[in-house]
Structures are given as C-alpha cells and as structure tokens.
Protein backbone atom coordinates (compact mmCIF):
# COMPACT_ATOMS: atom_id res chain seq x y z
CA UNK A 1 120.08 52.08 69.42
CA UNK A 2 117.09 54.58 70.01
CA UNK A 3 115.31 55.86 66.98
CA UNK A 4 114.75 59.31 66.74
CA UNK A 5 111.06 60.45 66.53
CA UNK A 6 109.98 61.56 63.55
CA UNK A 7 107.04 62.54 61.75
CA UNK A 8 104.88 60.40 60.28
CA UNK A 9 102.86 61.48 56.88
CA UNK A 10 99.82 59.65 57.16
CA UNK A 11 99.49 60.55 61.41
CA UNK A 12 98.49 63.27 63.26
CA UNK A 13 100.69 64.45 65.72
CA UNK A 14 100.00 66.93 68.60
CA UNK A 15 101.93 70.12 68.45
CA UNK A 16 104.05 70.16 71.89
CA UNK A 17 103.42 72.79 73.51
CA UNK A 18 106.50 74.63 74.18
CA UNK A 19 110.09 73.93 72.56
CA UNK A 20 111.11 72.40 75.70
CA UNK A 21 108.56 69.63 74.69
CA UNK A 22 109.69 68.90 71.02
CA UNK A 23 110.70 65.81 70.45
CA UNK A 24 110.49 66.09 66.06
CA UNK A 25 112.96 68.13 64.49
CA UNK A 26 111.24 71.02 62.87
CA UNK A 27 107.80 70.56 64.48
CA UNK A 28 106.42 73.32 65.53
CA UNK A 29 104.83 74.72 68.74
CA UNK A 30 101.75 75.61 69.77
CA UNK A 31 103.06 78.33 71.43
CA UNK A 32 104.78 79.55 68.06
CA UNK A 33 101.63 78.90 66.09
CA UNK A 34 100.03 81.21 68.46
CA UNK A 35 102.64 83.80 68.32
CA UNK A 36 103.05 83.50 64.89
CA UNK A 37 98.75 84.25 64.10
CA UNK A 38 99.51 87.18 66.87
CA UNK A 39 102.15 88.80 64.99
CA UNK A 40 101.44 88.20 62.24
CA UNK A 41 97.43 89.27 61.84
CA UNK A 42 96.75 90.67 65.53
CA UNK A 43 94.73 87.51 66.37
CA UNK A 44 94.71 86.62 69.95
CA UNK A 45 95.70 83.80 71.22
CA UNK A 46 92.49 83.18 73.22
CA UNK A 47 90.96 83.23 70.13
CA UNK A 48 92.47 79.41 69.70
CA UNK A 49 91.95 78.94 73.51
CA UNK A 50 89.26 75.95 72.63
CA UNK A 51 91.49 74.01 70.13
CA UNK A 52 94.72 71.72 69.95
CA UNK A 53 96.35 71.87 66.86
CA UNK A 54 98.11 68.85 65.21
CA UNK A 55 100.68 68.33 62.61
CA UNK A 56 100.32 65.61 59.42
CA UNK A 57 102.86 65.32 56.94
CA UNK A 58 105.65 67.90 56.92
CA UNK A 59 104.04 71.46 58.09
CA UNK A 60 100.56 70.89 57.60
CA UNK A 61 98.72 72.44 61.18
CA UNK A 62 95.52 71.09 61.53
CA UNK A 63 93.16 72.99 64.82
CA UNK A 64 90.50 70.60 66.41
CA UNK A 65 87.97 71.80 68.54
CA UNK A 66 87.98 68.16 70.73
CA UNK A 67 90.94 66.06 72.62
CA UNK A 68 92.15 62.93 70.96
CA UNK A 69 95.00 60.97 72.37
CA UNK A 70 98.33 61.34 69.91
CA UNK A 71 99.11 59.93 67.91
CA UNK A 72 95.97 59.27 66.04
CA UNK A 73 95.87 57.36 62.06
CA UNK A 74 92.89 59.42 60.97
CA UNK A 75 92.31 60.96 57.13
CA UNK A 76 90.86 64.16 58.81
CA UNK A 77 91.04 66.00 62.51
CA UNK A 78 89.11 69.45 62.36
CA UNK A 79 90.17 71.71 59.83
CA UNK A 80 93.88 72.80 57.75
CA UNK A 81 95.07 76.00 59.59
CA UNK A 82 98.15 76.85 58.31
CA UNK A 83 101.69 75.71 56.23
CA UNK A 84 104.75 75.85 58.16
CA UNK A 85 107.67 73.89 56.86
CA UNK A 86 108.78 76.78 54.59
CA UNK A 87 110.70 80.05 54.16
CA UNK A 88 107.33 81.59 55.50
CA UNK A 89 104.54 80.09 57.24
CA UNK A 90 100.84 80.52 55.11
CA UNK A 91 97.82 80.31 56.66
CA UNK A 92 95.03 78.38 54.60
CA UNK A 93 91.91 79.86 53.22
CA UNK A 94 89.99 77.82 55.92
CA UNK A 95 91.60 79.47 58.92
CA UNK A 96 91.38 83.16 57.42
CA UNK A 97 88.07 82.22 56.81
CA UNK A 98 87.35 81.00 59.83
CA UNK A 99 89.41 82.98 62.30
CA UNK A 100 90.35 86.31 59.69
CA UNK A 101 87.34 88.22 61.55
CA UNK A 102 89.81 88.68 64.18
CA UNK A 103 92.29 90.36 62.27
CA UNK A 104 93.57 93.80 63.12
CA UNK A 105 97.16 93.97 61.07
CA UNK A 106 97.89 92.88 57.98
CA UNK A 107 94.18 92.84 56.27
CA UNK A 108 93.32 94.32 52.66
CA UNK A 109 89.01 95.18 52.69
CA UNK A 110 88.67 95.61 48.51
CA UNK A 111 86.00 97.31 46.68
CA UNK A 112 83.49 94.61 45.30
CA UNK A 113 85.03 94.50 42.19
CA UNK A 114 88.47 93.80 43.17
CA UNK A 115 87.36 91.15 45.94
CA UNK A 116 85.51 89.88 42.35
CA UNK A 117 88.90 89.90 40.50
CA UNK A 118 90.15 88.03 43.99
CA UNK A 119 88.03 85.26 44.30
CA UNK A 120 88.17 84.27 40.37
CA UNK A 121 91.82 83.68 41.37
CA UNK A 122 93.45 86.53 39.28
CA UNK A 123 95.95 88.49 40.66
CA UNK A 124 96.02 92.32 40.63
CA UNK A 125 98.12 95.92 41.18
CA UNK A 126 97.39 97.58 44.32
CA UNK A 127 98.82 100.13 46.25
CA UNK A 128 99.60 98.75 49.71
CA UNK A 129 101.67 100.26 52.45
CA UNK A 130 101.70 97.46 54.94
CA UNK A 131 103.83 94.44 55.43
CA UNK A 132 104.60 92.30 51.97
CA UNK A 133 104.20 88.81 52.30
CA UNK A 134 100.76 86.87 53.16
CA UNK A 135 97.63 88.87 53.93
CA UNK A 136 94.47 88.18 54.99
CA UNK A 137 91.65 89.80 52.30
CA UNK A 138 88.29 90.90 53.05
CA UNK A 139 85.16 92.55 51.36
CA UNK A 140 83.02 94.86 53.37
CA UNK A 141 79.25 92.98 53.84
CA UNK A 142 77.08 94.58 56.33
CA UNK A 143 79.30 97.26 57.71
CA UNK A 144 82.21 94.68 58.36
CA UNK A 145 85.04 93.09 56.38
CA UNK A 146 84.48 89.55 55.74
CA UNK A 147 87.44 87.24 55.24
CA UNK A 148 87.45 85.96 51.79
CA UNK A 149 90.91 84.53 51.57
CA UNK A 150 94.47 84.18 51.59
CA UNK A 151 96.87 86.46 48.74
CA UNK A 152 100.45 86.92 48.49
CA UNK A 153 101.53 90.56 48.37
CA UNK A 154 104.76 91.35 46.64
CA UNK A 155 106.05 94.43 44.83
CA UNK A 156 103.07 95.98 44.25
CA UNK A 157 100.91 92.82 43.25
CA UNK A 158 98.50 90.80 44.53
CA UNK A 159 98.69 87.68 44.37
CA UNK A 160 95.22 85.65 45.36
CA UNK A 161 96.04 82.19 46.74
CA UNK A 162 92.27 81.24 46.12
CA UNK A 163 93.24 77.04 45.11
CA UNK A 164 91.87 76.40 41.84
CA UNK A 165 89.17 74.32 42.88
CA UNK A 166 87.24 76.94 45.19
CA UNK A 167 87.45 79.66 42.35
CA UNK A 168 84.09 81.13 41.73
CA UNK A 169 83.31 83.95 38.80
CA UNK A 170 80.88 86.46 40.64
C-alpha cells in the first residue's frame, strides 16, 4: 500500500510549481501564489522572481530568498507571506510590508490620523469603492505610500489586521 503524501506541520515543503506537480492535496502553487499577489494587488510576478516559497503547517506560505533541498525540519525559512487554506487567501503584514510598495490595485493611502487609528489596531468607517475583502494600507511618507499593513474591508468598515502584539499607539 502507498501512502499518500501529505503535509507535515512541523516541515517545510516546497510549493510545486505548477498543478501538474502537486503531489499534497490542497497545496498550493507557486504559480497560483503568483497569480493570486497579481490579481489580487497588481504585484508582478518578477517581483518574487528571486524567491521559492514553501508551505508549513496547513496554508502557511513562507518566501526565501536562498535554495534549500525539500523537505527541510527547520523552525524558520525566510519570512510568512501569506494564509491560504481558507475561504480567502490573506497576505501577512510581513509581505505587504515587504512587497506592498508594489501595489497598484487594491491599496487604501489614509490621512495620518486614520493610518494612527490603523496601526493601534482599531477598526474604522470609510468610504471605499474598490474591491471588499483584504487590502493592502498605506500612509503617504515622502511623497509615496508606505505599506503599513494588512485590513479587512467589509460593508463599509475597516477592519485592521495589525496582530496584537505589533500594535503601537502613535
């Protein structure tokens, strides 16, 4: 009998590349990650052209900037990028951090005092006529929106995804 791969919660795992290279139910590709921060934000795919990204646990899409052979029993490879083993994928605050200054769709640049209101981890009305569902939110520093985070919009609120622990009160 042949045991069906599966993944492993303490391992990281290399994303296949394409479907047609899946072996774990429900892993997903890099190829969809791609796609997905494409659609979803307007962010290249070149602008990942320099990592691999890796799976550990259920959804949790790690991007490393090296090669490692897979699997590898590690605590840590590069940084969190994004959720996807949900109704809808969420990026972390890492990755929009990190990668959110290539953004051209789905973005919200707040005044200072909202972005204040943002990063203290409250959430707040706004008036938004884009997409609902995860955005990417900036402040303006310098002539340029700066990614601050990760917030959920929904019927007219929104809702910062700041965790609890990187709440600051500006």
């Amino acid at each position: 009998m042949t045991e069906t791969p599966e993944n492993v919660g303490q391992r990281f795992d290399r994303l296949p590349a394409t479907a047609d290279e899946r072996v774990v139910d429900g892993r997903p590709t890099r190829s969809e990650v791609l796609e997905w921060w494409d659609e979803r934000f307007g962010i290249a795919p070149e602008t990942f052209a320099d990592h691999s990204f890796w799976e550990r646990g259920a959804g949790k899409i790690w991007a490393f900037t090296d090669d490692a052979a897979s699997p590898v029993d590690i605590e840590g490879l590069g940084m969190a990028v994004l959720r996807t083993r949900r109704e809808h994928w969420k990026p972390t605050l890492e990755a929009v951090q990190r990668f959110g200054g290539a953004a051209d769709r789905n973005v919200v640049t707040l005044s200072r005092e909202r972005a204040r209101t943002f990063v203290a981890g409250e959430d707040q009305e706004l008036d938004w006529d884009g997409d609902w569902g995860y955005l990417i939110v900036a402040h303006e520093l310098a002539g340029e929106p700066e990614p601050l985070g990760v917030a959920l919009y929904v019927h007219g609120e929104l809702r910062s995804q700041v965790p609890k622990g990187r709440r600051r009160e500006l």
